[in-house]
N, C-alpha and C. Protein backbone atom coordinates (compact mmCIF):
# COMPACT_ATOMS: atom_id res chain seq x y z
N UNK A 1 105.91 87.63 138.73
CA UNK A 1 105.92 87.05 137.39
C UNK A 1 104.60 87.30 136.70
N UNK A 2 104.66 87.56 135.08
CA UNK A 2 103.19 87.62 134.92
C UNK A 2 103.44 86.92 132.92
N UNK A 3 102.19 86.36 132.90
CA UNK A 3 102.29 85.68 131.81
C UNK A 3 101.86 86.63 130.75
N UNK A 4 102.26 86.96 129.73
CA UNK A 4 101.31 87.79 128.78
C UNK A 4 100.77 86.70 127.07
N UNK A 5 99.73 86.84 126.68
CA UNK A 5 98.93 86.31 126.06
C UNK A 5 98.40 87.31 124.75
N UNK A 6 98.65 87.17 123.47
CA UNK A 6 97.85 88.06 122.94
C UNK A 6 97.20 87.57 121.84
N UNK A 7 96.14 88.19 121.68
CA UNK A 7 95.06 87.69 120.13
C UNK A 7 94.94 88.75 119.75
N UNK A 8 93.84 88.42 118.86
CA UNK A 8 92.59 89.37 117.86
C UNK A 8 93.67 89.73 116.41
N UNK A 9 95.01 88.98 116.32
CA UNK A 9 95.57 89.45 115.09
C UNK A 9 94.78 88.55 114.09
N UNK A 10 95.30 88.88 112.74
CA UNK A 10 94.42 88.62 111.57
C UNK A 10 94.37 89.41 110.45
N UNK A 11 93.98 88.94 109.02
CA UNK A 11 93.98 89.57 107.71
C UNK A 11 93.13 90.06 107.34
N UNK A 12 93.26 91.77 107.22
CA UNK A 12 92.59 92.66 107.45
C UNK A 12 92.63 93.45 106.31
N UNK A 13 91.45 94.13 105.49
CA UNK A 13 92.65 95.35 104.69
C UNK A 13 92.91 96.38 104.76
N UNK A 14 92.93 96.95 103.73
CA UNK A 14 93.68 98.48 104.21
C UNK A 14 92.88 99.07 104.27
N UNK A 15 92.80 100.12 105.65
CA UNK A 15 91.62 100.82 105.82
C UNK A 15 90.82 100.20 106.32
N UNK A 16 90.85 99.36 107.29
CA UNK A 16 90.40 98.35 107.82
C UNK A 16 90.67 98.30 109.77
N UNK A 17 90.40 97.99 110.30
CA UNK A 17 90.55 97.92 111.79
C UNK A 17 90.73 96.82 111.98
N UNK A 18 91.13 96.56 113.58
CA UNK A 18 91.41 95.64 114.45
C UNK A 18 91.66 95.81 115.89
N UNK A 19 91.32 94.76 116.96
CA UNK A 19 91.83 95.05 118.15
C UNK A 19 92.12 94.24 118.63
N UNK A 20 93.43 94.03 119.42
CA UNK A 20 94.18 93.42 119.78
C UNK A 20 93.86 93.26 121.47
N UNK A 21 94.35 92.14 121.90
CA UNK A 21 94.01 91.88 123.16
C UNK A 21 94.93 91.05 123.88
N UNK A 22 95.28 91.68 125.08
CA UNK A 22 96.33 91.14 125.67
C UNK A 22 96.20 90.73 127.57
N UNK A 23 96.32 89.14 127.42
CA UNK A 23 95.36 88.49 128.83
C UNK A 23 96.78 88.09 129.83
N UNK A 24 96.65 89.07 130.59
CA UNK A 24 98.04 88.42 131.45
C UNK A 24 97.49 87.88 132.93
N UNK A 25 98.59 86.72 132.73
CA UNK A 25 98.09 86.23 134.60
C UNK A 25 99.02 86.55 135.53
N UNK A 26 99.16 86.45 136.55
CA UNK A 26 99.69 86.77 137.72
C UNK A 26 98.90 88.04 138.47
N UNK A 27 99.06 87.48 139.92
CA UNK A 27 98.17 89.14 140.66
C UNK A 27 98.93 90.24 140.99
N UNK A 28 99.56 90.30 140.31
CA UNK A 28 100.56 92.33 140.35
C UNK A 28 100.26 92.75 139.20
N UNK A 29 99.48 92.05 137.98
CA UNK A 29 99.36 92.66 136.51
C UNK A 29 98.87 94.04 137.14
N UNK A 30 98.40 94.61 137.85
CA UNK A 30 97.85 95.72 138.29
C UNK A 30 99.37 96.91 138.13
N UNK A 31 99.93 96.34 138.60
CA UNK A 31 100.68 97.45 139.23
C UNK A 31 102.06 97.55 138.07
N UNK A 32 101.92 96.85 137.13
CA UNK A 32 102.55 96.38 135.82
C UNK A 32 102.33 97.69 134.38
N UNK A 33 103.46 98.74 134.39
CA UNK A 33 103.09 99.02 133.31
C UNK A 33 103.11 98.31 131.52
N UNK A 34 101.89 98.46 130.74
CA UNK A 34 102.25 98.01 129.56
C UNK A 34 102.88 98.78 128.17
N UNK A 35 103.71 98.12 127.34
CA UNK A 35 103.63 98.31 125.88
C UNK A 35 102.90 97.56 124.91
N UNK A 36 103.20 97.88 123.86
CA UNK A 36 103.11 97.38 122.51
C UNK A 36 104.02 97.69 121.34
N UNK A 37 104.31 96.72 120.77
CA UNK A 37 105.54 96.51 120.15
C UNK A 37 105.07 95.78 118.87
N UNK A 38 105.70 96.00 117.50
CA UNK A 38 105.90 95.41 116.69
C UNK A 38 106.83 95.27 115.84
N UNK A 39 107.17 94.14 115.06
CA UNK A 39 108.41 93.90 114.40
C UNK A 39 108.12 93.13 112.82
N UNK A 40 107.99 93.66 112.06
CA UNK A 40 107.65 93.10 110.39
C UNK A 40 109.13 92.42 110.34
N UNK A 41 109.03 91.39 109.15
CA UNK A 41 110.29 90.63 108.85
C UNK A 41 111.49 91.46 108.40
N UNK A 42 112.59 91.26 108.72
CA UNK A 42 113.63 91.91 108.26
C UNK A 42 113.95 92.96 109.12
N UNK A 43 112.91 93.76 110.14
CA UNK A 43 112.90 94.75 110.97
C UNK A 43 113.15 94.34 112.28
N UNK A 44 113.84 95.56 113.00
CA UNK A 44 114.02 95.44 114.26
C UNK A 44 112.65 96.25 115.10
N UNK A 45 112.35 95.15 116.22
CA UNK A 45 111.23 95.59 116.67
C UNK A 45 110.70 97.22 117.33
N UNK A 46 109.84 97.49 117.11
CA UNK A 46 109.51 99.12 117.07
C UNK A 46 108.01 99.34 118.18
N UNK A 47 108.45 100.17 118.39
CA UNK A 47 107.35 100.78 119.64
C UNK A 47 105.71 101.12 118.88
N UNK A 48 105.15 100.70 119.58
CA UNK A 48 103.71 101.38 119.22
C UNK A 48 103.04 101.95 119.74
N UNK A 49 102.50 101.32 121.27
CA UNK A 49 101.74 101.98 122.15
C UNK A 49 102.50 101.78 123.44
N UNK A 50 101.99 102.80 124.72
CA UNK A 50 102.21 102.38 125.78
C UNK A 50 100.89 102.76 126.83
N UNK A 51 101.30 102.23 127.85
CA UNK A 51 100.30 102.55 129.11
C UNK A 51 100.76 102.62 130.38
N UNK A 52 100.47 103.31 131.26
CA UNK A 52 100.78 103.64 132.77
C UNK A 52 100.05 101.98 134.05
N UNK A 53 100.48 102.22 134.79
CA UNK A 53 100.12 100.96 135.44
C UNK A 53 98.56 101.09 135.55
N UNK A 54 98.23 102.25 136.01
CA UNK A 54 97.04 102.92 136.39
C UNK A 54 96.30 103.19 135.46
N UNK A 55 96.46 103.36 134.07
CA UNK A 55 95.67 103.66 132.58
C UNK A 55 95.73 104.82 132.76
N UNK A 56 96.29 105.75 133.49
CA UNK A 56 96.51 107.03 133.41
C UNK A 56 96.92 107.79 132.19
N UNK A 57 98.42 106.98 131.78
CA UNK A 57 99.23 107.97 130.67
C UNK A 57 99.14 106.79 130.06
N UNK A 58 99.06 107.17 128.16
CA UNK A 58 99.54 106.98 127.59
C UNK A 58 100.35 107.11 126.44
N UNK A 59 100.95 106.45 125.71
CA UNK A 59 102.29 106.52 124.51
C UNK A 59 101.86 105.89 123.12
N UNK A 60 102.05 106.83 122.61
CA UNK A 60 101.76 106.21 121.09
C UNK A 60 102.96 106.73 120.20
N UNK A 61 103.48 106.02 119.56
CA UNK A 61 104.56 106.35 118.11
C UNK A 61 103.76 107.32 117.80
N UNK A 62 104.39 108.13 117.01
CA UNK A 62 104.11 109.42 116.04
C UNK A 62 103.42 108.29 114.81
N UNK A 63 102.95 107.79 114.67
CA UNK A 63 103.14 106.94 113.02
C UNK A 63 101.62 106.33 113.33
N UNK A 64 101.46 106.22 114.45
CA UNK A 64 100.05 105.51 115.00
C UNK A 64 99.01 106.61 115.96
N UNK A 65 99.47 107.73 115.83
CA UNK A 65 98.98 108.88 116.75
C UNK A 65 97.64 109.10 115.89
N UNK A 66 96.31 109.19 116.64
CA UNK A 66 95.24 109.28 116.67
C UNK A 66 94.18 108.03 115.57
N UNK A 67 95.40 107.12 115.54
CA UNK A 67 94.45 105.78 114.92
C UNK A 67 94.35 104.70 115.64
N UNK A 68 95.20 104.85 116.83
CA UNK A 68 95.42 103.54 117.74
C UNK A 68 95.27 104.32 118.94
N UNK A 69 94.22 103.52 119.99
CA UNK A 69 93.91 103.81 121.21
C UNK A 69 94.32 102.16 121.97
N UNK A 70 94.93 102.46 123.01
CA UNK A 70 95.97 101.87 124.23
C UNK A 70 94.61 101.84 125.33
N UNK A 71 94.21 100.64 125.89
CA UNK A 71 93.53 101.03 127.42
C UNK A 71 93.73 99.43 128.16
N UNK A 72 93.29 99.53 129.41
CA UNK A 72 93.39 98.45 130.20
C UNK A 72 92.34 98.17 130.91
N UNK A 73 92.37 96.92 131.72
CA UNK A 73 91.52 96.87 132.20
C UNK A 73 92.50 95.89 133.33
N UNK A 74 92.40 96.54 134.71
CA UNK A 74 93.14 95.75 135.59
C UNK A 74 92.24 95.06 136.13
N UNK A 75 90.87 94.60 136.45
CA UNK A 75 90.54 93.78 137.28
C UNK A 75 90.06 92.90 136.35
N UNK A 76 90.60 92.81 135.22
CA UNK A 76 90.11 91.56 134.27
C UNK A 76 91.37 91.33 134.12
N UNK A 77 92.85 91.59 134.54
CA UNK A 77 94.10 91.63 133.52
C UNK A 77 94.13 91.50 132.55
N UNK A 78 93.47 92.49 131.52
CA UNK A 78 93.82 92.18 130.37
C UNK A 78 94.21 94.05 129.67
N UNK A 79 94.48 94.20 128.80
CA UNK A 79 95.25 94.78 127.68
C UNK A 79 94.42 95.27 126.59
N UNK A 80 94.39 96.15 125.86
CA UNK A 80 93.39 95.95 124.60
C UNK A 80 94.20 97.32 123.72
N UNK A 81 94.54 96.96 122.58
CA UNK A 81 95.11 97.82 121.12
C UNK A 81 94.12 98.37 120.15
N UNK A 82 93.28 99.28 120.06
CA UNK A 82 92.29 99.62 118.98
C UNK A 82 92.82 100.03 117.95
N UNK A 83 93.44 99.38 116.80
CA UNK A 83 93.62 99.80 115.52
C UNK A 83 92.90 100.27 114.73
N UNK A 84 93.08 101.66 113.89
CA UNK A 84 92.25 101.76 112.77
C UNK A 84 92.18 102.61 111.62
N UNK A 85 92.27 102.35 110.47
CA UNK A 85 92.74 102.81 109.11
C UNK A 85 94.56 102.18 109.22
N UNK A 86 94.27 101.20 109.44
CA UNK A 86 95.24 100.16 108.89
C UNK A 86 95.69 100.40 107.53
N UNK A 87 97.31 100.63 107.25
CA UNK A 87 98.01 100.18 105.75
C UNK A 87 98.43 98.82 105.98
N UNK A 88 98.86 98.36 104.97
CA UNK A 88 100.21 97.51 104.42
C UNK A 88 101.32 97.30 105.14
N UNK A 89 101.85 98.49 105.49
CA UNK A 89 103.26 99.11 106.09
C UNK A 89 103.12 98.26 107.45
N UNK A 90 101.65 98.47 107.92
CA UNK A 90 101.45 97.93 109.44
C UNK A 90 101.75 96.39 109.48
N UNK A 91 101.68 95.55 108.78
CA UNK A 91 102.03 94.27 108.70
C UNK A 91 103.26 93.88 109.27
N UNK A 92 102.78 93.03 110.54
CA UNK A 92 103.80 92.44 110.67
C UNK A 92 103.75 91.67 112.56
N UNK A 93 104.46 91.52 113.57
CA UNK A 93 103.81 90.53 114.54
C UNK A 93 103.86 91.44 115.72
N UNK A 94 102.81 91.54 116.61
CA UNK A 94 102.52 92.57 117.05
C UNK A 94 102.73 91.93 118.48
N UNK A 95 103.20 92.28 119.82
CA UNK A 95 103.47 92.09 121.03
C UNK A 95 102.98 92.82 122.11
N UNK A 96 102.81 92.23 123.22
CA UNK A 96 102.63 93.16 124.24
C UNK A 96 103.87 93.11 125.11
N UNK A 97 104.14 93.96 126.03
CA UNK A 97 104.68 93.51 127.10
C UNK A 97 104.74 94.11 128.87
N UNK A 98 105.33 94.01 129.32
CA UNK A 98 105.17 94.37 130.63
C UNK A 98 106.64 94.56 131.35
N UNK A 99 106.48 95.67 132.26
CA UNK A 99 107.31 96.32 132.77
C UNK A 99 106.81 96.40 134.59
N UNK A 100 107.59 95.27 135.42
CA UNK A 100 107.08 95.23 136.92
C UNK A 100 107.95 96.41 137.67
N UNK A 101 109.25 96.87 137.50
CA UNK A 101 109.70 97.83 138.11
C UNK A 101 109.37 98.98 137.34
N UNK A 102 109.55 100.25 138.87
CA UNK A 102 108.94 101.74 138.43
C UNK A 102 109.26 102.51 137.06
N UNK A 103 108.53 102.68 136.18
CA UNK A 103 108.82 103.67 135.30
C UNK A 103 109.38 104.77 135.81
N UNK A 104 110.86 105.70 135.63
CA UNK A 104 111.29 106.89 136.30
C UNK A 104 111.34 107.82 135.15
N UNK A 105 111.33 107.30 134.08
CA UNK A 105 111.36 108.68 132.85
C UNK A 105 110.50 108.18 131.45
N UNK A 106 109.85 109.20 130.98
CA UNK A 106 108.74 109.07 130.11
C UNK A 106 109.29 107.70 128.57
N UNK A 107 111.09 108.16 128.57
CA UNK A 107 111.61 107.34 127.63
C UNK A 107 111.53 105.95 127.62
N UNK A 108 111.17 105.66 129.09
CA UNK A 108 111.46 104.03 129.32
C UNK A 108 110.22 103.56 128.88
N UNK A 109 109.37 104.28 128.73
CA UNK A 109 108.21 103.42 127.95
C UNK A 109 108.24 102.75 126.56
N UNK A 110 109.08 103.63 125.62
CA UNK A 110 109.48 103.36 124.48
C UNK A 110 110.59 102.76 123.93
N UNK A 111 111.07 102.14 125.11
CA UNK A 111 112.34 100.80 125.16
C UNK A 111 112.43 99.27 125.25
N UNK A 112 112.20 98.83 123.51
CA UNK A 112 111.89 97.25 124.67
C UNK A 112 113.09 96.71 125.65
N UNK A 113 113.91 96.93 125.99
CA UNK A 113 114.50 96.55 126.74
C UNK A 113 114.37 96.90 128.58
N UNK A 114 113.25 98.14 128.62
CA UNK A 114 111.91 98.81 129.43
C UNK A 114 111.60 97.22 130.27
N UNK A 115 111.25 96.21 129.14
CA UNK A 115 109.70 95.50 129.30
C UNK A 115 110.59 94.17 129.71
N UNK A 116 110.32 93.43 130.80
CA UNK A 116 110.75 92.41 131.46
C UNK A 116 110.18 91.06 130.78
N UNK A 117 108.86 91.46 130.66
CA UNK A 117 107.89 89.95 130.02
C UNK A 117 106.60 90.54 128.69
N UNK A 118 107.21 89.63 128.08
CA UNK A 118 107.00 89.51 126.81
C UNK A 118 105.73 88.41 126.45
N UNK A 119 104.71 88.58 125.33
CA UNK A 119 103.61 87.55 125.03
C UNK A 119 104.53 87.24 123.76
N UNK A 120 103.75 86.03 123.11
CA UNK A 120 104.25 85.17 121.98
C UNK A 120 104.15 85.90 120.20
N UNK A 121 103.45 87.00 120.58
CA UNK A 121 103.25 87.99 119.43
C UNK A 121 101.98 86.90 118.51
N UNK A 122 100.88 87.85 118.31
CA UNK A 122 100.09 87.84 117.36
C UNK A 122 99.98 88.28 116.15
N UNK A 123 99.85 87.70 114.87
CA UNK A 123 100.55 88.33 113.56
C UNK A 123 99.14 89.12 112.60
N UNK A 124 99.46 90.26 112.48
CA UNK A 124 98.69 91.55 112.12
C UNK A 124 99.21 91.38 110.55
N UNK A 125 97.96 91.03 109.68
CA UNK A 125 98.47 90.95 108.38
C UNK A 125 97.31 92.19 107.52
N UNK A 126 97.84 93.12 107.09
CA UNK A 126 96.90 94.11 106.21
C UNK A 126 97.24 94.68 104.53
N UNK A 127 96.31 93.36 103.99
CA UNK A 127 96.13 93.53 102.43
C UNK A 127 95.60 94.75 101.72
N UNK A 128 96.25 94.84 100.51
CA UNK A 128 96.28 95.93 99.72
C UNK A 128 95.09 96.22 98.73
């Protein structure tokens, strides 16, 4: 079982940064691959980042490719999202989650239905 926790959301503007942080407990977070996920109102929730158990590989949407950096840190369990040159568009509640059985194909990273445990979502607001 592992708990996931996330902060650092907040009103930001455009063109603007942020980093997100995600504190999970339980002692297998190690061996736990992560996502990141977000879902604006009216939308169905959408992939953002991912990570390998190991911080080896990671996954980024086409839409967030080379503005958002994904890394971990397993002997702290925690998570971390580097946003930056933030729009508008990006608004909306941002999640982590976790995946305890083996990743077998690159797609399952980009599935929330992938991710077993879920944090309470932190809300990413970026003014115009």
């Amino acid at each position: 079982q592992v708990q996931l926790v996330e902060s650092g959301g907040e009103l930001v503007q455009a063109g603007g940064s942020l980093r997100l942080s995600c504190a999970a407990s339980g002692r297998t977070f190690s061996s736990y691959a992560m996502g990141w996920f977000r879902q604006a109102p009216g939308k169905e929730r959408e992939f953002v980042a991912a990570i390998s158990w190991a911080g080896g590989s990671t996954y980024y949407a086409d839409s967030v490719k080379g503005r958002y950096t994904n890394s971990r840190n397993n002997t702290k369990n925690t998570g971390n999202l580097q946003m930056n040159s933030l729009s508008p568009e990006e608004t909306a509640v941002y999640y982590c989650a976790a995946r305890g059985s083996p990743v077998r194909s690159e797609s399952w990273y980009y599935a929330p239905r992938s991710y077993a445990y879920w944090g309470q979502g932190t809300q990413v607001t970026v003014s115009s």
